[in-house]
Protein backbone atom coordinates (compact mmCIF):
# COMPACT_ATOMS: atom_id res chain seq x y z
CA UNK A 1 32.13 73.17 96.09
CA UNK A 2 35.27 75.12 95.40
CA UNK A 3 35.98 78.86 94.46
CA UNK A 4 37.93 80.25 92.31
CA UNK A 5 39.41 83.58 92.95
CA UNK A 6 42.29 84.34 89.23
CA UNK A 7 44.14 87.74 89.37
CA UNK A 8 41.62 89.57 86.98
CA UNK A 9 38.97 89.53 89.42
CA UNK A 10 37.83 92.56 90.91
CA UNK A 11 38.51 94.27 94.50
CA UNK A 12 35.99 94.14 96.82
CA UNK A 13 33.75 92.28 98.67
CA UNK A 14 30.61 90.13 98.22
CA UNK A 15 28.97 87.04 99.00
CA UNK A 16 28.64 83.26 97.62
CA UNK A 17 26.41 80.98 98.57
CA UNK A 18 25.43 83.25 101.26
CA UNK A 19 28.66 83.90 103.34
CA UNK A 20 30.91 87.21 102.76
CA UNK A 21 33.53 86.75 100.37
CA UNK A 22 37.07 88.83 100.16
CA UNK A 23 38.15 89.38 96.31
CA UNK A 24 41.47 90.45 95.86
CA UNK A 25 43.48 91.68 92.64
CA UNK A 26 46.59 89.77 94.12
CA UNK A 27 44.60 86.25 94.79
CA UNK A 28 46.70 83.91 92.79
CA UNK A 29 50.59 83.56 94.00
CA UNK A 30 50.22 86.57 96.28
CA UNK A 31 49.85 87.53 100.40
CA UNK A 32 45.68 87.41 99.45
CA UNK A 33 43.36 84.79 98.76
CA UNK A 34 44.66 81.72 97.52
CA UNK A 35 43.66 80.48 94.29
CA UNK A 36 40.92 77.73 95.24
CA UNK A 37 39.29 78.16 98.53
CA UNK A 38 36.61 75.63 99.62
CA UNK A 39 33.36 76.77 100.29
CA UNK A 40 33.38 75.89 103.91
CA UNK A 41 36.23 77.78 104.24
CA UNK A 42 34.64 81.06 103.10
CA UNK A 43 34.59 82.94 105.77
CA UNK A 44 38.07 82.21 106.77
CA UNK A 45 38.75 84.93 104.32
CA UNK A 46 36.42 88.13 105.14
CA UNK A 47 37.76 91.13 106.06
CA UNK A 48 36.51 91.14 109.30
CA UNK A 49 38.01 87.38 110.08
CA UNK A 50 41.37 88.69 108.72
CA UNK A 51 40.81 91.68 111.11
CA UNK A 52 40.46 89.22 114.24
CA UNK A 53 43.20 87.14 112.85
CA UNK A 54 46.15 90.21 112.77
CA UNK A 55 44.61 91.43 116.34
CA UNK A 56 45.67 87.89 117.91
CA UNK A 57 48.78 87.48 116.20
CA UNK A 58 49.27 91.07 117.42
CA UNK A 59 48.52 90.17 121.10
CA UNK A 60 50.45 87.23 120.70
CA UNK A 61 53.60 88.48 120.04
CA UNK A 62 53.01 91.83 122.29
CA UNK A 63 53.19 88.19 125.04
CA UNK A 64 49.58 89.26 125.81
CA UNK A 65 48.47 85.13 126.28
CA UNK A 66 47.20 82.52 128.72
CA UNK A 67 48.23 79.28 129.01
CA UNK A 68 46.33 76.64 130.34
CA UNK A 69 47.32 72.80 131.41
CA UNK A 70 44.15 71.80 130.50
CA UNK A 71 41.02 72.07 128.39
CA UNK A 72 39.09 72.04 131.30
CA UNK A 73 41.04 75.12 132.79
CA UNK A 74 40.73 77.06 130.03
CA UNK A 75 37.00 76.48 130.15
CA UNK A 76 36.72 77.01 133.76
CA UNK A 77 38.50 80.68 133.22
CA UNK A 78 36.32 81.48 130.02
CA UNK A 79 32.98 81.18 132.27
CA UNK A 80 34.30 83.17 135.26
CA UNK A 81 34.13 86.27 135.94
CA UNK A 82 37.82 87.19 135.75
């Protein structure tokens, strides 16, 4: 299933099928939604998602990352108590 978001749509949010949905006035050939978002990729779109998404990139380029060699040693640091 696919959803269509077209510029006429109102502001706001609501849900489909369930998961939180972002409408935006500037969906189609704009910074918001695209024009045709899957439905498994929903919730890639809520505010709140969006929200976490401009922290990180925020924290990324303020340098505040780890780097790991491995999978494993990122795991290893994500159970500890550091």
């Amino acid at each position: 299933m696919t959803v269509d978001y077209f510029t006429n749509t109102t502001a706001g949010e609501g849900t489909i099928g369930g998961l939180a949905a972002v409408v935006s006035t500037d969906a189609v050939g704009g910074p918001g939604l695209p024009a045709s978002i899957p439905s498994d990729e929903l919730f890639f779109w809520t505010r709140v998602w969006q929200q976490g998404e401009a922290e990180s990139a925020a924290a990324r380029d303020a340098g505040d990352v780890r780097e790991f060699a491995s999978g494993r040693e990122a795991v290893r640091w994500l159970l500890s108590d550091d």
